[in-house]
Each structure stands twice: as C-alpha cells, then as structure tokens.
C-alpha atoms as a PDB file:
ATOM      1  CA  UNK A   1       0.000   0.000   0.000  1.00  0.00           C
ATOM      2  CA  UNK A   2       1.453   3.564  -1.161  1.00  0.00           C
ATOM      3  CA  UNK A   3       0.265   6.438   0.996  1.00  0.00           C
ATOM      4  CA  UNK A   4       0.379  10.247   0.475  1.00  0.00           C
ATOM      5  CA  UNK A   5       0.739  12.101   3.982  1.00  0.00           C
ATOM      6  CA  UNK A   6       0.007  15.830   3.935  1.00  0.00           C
ATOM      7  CA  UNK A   7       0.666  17.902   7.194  1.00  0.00           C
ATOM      8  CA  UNK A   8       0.032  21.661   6.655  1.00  0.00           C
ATOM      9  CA  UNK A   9      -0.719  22.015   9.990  1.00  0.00           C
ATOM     10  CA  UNK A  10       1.908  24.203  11.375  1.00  0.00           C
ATOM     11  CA  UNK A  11       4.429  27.347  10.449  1.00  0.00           C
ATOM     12  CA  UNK A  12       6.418  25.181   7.965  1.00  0.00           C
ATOM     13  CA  UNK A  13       4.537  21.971   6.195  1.00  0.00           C
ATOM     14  CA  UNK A  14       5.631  18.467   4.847  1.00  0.00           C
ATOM     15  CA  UNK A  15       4.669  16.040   2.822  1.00  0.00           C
ATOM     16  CA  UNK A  16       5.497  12.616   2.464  1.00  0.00           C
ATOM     17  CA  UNK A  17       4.984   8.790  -0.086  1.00  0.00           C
ATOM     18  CA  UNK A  18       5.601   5.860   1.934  1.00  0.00           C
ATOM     19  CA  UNK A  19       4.493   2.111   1.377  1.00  0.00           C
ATOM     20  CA  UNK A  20       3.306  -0.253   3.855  1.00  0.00           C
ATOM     21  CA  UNK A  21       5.295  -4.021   2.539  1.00  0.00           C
ATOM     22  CA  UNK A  22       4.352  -6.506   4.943  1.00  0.00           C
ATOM     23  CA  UNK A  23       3.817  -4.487   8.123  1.00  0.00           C
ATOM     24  CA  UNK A  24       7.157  -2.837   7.345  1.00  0.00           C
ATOM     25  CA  UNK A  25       6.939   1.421   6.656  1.00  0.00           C
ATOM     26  CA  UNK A  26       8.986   2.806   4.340  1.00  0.00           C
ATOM     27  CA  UNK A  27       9.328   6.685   3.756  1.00  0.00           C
ATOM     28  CA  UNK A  28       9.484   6.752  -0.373  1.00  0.00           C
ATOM     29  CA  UNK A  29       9.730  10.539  -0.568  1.00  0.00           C
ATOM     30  CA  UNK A  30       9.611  13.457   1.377  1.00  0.00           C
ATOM     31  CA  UNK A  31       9.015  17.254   0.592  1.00  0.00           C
ATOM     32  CA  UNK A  32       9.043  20.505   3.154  1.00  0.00           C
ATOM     33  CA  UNK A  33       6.364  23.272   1.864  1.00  0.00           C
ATOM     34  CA  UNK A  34       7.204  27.063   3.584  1.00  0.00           C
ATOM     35  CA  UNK A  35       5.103  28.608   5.504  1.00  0.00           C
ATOM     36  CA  UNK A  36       2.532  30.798   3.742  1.00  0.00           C
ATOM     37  CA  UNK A  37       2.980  28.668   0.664  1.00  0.00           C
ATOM     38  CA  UNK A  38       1.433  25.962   1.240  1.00  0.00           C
ATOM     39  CA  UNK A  39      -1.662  25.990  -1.538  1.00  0.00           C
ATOM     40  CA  UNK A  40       1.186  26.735  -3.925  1.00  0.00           C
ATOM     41  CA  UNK A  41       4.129  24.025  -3.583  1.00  0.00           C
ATOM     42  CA  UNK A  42       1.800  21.450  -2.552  1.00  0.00           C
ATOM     43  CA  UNK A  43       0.150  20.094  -5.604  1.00  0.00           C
ATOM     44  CA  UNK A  44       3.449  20.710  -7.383  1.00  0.00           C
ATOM     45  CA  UNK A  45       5.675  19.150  -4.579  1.00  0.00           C
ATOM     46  CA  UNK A  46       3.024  15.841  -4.520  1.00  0.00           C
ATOM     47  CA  UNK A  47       3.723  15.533  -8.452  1.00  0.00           C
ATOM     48  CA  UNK A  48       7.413  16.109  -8.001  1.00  0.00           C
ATOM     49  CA  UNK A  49       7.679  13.058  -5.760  1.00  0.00           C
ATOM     50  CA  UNK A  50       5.642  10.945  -7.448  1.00  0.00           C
ATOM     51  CA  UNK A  51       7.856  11.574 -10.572  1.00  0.00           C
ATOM     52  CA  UNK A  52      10.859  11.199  -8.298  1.00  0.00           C
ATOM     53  CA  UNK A  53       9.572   7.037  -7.358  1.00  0.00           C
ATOM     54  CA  UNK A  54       8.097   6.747 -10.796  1.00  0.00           C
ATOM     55  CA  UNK A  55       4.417   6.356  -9.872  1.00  0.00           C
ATOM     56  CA  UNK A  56       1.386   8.148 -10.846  1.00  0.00           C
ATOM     57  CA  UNK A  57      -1.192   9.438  -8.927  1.00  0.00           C
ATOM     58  CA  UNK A  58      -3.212   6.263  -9.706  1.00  0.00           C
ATOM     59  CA  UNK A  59      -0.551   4.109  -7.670  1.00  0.00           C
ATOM     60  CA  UNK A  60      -1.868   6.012  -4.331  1.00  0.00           C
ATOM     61  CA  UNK A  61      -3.912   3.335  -2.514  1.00  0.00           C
ATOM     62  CA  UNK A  62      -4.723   6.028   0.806  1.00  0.00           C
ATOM     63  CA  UNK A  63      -4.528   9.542   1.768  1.00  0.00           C
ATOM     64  CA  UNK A  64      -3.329  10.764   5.192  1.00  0.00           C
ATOM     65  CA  UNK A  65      -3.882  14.372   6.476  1.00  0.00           C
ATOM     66  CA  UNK A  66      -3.334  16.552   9.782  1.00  0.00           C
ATOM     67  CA  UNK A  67      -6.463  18.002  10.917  1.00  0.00           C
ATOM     68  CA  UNK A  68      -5.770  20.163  13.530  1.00  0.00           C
ATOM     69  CA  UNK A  69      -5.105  21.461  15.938  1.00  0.00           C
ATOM     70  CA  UNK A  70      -2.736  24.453  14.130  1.00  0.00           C
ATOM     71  CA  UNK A  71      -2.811  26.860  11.905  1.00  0.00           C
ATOM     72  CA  UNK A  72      -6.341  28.322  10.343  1.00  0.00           C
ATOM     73  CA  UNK A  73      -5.153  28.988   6.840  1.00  0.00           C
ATOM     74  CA  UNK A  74      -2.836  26.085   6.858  1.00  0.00           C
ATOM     75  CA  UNK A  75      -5.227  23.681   7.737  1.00  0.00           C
ATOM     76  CA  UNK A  76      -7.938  24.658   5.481  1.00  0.00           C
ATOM     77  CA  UNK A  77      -5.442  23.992   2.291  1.00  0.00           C
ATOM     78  CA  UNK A  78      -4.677  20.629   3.272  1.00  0.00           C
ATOM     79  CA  UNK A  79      -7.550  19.542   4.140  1.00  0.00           C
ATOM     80  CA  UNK A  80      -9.192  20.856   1.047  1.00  0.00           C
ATOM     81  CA  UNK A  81      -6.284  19.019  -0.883  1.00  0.00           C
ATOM     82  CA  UNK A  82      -7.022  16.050   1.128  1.00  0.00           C
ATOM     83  CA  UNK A  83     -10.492  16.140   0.037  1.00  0.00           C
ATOM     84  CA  UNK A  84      -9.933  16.242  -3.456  1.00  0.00           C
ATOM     85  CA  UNK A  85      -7.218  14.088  -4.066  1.00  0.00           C
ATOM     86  CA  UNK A  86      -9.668  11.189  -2.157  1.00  0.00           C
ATOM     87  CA  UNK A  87     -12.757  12.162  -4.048  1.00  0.00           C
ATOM     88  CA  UNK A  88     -10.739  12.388  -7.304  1.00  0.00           C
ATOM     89  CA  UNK A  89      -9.108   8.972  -6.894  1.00  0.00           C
ATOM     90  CA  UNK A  90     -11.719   7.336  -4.287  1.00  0.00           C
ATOM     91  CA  UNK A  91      -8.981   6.281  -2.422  1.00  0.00           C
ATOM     92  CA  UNK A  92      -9.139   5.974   1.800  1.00  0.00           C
ATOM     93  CA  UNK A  93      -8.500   8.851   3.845  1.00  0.00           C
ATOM     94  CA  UNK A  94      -7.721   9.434   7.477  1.00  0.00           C
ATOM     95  CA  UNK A  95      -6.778  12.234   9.482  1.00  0.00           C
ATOM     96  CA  UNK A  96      -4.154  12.513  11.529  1.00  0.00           C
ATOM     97  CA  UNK A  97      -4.158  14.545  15.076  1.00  0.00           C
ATOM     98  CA  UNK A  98      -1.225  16.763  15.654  1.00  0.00           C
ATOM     99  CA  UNK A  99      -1.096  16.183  19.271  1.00  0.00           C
ATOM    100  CA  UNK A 100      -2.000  12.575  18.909  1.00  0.00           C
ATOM    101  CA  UNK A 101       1.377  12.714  16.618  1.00  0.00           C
ATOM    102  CA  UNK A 102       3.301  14.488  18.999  1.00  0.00           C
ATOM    103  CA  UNK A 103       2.372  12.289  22.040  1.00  0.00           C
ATOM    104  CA  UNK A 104       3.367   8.795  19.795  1.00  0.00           C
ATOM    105  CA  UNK A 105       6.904  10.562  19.596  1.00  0.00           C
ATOM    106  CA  UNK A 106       7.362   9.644  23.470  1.00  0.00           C
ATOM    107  CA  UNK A 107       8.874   7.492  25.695  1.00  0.00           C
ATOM    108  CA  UNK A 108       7.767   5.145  26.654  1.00  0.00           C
ATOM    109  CA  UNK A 109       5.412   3.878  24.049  1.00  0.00           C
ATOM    110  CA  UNK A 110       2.817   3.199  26.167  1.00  0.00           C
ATOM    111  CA  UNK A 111       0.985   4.917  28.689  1.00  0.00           C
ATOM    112  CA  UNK A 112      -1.057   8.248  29.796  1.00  0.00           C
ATOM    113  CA  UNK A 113       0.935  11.561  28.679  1.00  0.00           C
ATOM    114  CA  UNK A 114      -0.134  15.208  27.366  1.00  0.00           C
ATOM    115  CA  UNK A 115       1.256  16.352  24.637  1.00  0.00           C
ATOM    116  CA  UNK A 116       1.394  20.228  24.088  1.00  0.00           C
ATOM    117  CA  UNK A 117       1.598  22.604  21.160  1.00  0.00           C
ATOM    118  CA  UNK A 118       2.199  26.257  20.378  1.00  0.00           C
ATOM    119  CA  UNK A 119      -0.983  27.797  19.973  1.00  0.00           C
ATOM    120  CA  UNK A 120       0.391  31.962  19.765  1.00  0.00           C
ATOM    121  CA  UNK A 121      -1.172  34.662  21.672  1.00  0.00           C
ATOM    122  CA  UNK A 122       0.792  32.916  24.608  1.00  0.00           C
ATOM    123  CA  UNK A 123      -1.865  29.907  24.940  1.00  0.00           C
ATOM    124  CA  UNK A 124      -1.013  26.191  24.635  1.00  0.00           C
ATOM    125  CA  UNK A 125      -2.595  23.242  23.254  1.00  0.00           C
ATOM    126  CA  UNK A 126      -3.033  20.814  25.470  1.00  0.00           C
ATOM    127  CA  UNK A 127      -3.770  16.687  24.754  1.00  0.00           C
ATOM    128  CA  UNK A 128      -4.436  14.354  27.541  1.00  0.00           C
ATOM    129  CA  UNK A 129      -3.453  11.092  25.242  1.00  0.00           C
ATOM    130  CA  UNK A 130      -3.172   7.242  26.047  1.00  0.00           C
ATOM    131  CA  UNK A 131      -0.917   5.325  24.177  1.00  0.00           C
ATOM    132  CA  UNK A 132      -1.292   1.777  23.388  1.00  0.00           C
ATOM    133  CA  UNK A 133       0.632  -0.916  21.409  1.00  0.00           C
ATOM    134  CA  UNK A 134       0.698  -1.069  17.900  1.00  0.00           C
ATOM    135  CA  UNK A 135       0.408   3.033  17.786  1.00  0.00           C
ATOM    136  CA  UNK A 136      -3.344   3.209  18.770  1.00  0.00           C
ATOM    137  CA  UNK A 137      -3.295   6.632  20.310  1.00  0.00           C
ATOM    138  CA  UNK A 138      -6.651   7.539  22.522  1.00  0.00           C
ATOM    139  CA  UNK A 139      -7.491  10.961  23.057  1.00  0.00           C
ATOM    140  CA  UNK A 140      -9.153  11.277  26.311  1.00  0.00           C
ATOM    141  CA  UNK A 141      -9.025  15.616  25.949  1.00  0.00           C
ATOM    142  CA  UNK A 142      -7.936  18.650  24.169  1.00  0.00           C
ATOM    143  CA  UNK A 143      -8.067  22.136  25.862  1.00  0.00           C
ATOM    144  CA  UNK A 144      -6.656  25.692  25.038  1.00  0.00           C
ATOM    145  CA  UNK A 145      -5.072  27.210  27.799  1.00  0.00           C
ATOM    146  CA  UNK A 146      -3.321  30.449  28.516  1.00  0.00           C
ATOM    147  CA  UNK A 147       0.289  29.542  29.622  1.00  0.00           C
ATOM    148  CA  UNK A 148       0.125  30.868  33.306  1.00  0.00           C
ATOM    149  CA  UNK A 149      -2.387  28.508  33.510  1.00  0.00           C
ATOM    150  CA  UNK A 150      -0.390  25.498  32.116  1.00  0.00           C
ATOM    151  CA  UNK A 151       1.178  24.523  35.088  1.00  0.00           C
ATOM    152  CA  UNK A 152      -1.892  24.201  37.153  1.00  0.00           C
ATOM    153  CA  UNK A 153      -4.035  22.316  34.033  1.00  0.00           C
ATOM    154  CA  UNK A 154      -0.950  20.087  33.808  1.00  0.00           C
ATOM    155  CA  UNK A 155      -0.743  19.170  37.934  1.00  0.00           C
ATOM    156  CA  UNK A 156      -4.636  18.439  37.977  1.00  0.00           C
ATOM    157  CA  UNK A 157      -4.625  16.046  35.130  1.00  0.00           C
ATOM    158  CA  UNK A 158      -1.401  14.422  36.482  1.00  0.00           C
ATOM    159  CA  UNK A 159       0.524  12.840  33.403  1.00  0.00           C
ATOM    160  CA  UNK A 160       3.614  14.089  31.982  1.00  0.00           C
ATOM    161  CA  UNK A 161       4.193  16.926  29.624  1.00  0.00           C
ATOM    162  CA  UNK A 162       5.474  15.870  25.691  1.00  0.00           C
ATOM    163  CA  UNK A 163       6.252  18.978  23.632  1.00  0.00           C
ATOM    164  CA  UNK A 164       8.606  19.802  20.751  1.00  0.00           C
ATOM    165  CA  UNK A 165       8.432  23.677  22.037  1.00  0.00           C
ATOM    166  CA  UNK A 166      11.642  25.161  23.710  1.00  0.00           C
ATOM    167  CA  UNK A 167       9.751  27.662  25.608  1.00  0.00           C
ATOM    168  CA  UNK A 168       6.314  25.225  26.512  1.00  0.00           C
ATOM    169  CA  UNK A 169       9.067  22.773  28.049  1.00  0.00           C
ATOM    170  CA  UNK A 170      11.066  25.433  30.276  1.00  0.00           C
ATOM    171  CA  UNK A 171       7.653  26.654  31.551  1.00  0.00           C
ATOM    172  CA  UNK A 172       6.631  22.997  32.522  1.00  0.00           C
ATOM    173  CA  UNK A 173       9.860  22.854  34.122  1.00  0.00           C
ATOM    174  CA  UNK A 174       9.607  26.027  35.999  1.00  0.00           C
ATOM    175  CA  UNK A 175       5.813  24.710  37.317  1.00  0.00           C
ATOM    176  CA  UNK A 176       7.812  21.531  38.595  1.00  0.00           C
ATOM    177  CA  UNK A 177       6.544  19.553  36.086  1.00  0.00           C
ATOM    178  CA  UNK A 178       8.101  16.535  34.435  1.00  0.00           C
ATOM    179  CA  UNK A 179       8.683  17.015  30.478  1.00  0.00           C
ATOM    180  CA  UNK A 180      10.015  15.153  27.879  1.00  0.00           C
ATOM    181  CA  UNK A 181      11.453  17.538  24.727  1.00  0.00           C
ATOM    182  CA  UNK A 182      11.262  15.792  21.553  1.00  0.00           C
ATOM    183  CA  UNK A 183      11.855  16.533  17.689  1.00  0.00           C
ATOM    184  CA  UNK A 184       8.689  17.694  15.802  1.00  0.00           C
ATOM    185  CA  UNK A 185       6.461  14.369  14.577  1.00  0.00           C
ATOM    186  CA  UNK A 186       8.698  13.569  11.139  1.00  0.00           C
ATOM    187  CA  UNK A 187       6.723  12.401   7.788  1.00  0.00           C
ATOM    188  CA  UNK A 188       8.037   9.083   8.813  1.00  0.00           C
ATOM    189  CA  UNK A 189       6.345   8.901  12.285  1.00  0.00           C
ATOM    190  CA  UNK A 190       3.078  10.738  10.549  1.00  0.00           C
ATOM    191  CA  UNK A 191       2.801   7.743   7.898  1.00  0.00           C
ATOM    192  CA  UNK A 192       3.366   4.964  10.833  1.00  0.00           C
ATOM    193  CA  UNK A 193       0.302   6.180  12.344  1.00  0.00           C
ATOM    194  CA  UNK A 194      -1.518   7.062   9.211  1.00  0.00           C
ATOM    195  CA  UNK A 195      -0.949   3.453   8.329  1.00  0.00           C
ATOM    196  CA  UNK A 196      -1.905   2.142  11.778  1.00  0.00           C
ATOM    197  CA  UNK A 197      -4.911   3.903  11.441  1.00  0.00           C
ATOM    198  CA  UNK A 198      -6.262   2.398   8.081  1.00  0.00           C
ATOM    199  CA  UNK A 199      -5.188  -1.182   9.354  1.00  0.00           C
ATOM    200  CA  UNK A 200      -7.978  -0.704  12.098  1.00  0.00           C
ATOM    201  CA  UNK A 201     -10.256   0.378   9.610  1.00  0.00           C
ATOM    202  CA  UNK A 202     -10.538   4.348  10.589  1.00  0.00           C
ATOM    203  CA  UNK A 203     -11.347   6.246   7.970  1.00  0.00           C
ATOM    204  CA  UNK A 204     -13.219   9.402   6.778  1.00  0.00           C
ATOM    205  CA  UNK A 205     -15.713  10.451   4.066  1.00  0.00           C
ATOM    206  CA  UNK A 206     -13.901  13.366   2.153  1.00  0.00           C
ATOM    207  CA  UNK A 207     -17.602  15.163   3.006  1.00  0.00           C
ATOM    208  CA  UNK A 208     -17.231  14.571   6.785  1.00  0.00           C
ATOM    209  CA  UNK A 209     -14.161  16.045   6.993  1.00  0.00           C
ATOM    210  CA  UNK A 210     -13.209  18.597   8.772  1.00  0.00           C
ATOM    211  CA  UNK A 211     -10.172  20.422  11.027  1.00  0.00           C
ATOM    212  CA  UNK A 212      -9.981  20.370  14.524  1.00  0.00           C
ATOM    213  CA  UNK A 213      -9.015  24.175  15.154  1.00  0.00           C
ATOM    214  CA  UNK A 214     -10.117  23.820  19.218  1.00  0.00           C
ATOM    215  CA  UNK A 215      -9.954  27.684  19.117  1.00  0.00           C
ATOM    216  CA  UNK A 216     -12.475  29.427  17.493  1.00  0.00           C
ATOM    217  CA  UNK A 217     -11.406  31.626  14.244  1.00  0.00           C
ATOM    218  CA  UNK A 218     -10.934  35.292  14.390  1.00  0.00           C
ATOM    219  CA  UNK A 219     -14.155  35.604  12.417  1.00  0.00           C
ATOM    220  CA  UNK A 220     -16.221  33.956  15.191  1.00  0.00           C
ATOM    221  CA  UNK A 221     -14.029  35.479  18.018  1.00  0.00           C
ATOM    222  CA  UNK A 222     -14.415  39.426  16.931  1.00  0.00           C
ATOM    223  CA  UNK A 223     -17.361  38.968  15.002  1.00  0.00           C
ATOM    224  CA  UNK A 224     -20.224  41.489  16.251  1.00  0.00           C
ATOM    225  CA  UNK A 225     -23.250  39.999  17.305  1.00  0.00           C
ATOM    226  CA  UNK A 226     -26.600  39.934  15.112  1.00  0.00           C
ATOM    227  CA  UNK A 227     -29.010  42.089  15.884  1.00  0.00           C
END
C-alpha cells in the first residue's frame, strides 16, 4: 500500500509517499512546503515526488492528512487538498491529530501523557493522550489554555508533559513539572500512524471532513453579534 501524507498544519509543512510491505513502513519521498505557501508548492511538490519514485497518482492506494489542531489557513489547504485528491481517486482517507502525533513521539510507548503545542497569543494546546501498542493513540481531551495557567491544568490532570516547544518545556519545568522535549512528529512517524490507522479500519468520508481548530477563528471570536 502507497500512501500520500500531507501535514500543513503548522508554520512550515511536509509532505510525504511511503508504502506499507508486509507491516514494514517505508518513507518513499519526502518534501518541506514554507510557511505561507502551502496551496502553492503542494500540488506541485506531490507531483514532483511521485515523478521522483516513478508512480502516478493512480498508484496512491490512501490519503493521510493533519487536521488540527494548528494553523487556520494552513489547515484549510490541506484539508481541502485532502479532500480532493480522495474524491478524485476514491482512495481511503484518514486524518491525523497533531497532538495525537506528537504524544506517539514519546517514551515510553505506552501509557497516559499530554502532549502540548504552540498555539500563539501565549496559549497552549493541550492533549491528555493514552498510548497503546501497535500506535493506537486515545485521546481522552484537548483544551486551550493560557500559559500561566499550564502549570496548574498540567498538575490536575497528572501525566507528563510531551512537547517539541523550547519555551512550553522550560515553563513545565519552571511549574515543577516533568517534560520530555522531543523533535517535531517527522513524515516518517506521521505515515506509521496514518498506516496504523487504516489497518484498524478508521477512515473518513472526504464530506465529513473537517479540522480540529479547538480555538475558534478570528471571524467567530471578533465577530459582532446579530441584531
């Protein structure tokens, strides 16, 4: 089984072939897209790789995609790539959690941790995850908080911190909490779980699809009320 991955979800992007031979993943290709150019380089970027392994878009059995949480704009173009590409080829497609990513990254491989993400406006995403074998990652919550308010979040739900963020993992430190600092999820870890994911059969309509933001847009945020 090939598999495209698409992750548009934060500042920079990535994208990503791999194939699935015998329970064994293999990263085919890889691409980085820059930030705020994503709808641009990432149909051209997809073709590029294919080209580069000699396959067509026909020889794409599934389609992987982060959903969220992350960036508004960022999200919304690979999703809507997502979407296309699996009506197009009606091909499987799952979507991927960023903090679900970020929490399989950990060690150990098993167990109750929350992984946390830059959100900007100095607030944190926050994901209370369980991890079980075979990389079936539970989410038990996701929250938004302001990072004063970190520490306190992270002592009442009692599991240690994950993050990739220099600055998230000296404030856990400073609130006497225990953190593990690891690399951003790589295209490689994305397609493991992507892959994981379709083996248990979970899967999404390109209809039902949609990103998992947690904060509201700017739209709804400032928006004045009807009257």
């Amino acid at each position: 089984m090939i598999l495209f991955i698409i992750d548009t979800s934060g500042k920079n992007g990535s994208l990503g072939l791999a194939k699935n031979e015998g329970g064994e993943v293999r990263l085919l290709a890889s691409e980085s897209l820059a930030g705020g150019q994503y709808s641009a380089e990432l149909i051209p970027k997809f073709a590029a790789m294919l080209d580069q392994c000699s396959l067509t878009k026909k020889n794409v059995d599934a389609i992987a995609v982060v959903a969220g949480p992350g960036s508004f704009t960022g999200l919304r173009v690979g999703l809507a790539a997502a979407k296309g590409l699996a009506e197009i080829l009606q091909k499987p497609l799952t979507a991927l959690s960023a903090l679900e990513a970020l929490a399989a990254t950990s060690q150990p491989t098993t167990g109750s941790v929350v992984a946390a993400l830059d959100a900007g406006r100095s607030e944190v995403f926050l994901g209370h995850c369980e991890l079980h074998p075979k990389l079936e990652i539970r989410t038990i919550s996701e929250s938004l908080v302001k990072q004063a308010e970190m520490g306190e979040r992270l002592r009442e739900i009692g599991a240690p911190l994950v993050t990739a963020d220099e600055k998230i993992a000296a404030l856990a430190q400073s609130a006497n909490i225990l953190v593990e600092r690891v690399d951003p999820p790589s295209v490689g870890v994305l397609s493991a779980i992507a892959f994981a994911q379709l083996e248990r059969g979970v899967t999404v309509r390109p209809d039902d699809l949609d990103a998992n933001y947690i904060r509201r847009t700017d739209a709804e945020l400032f928006s004045a009320p009807f009257l």
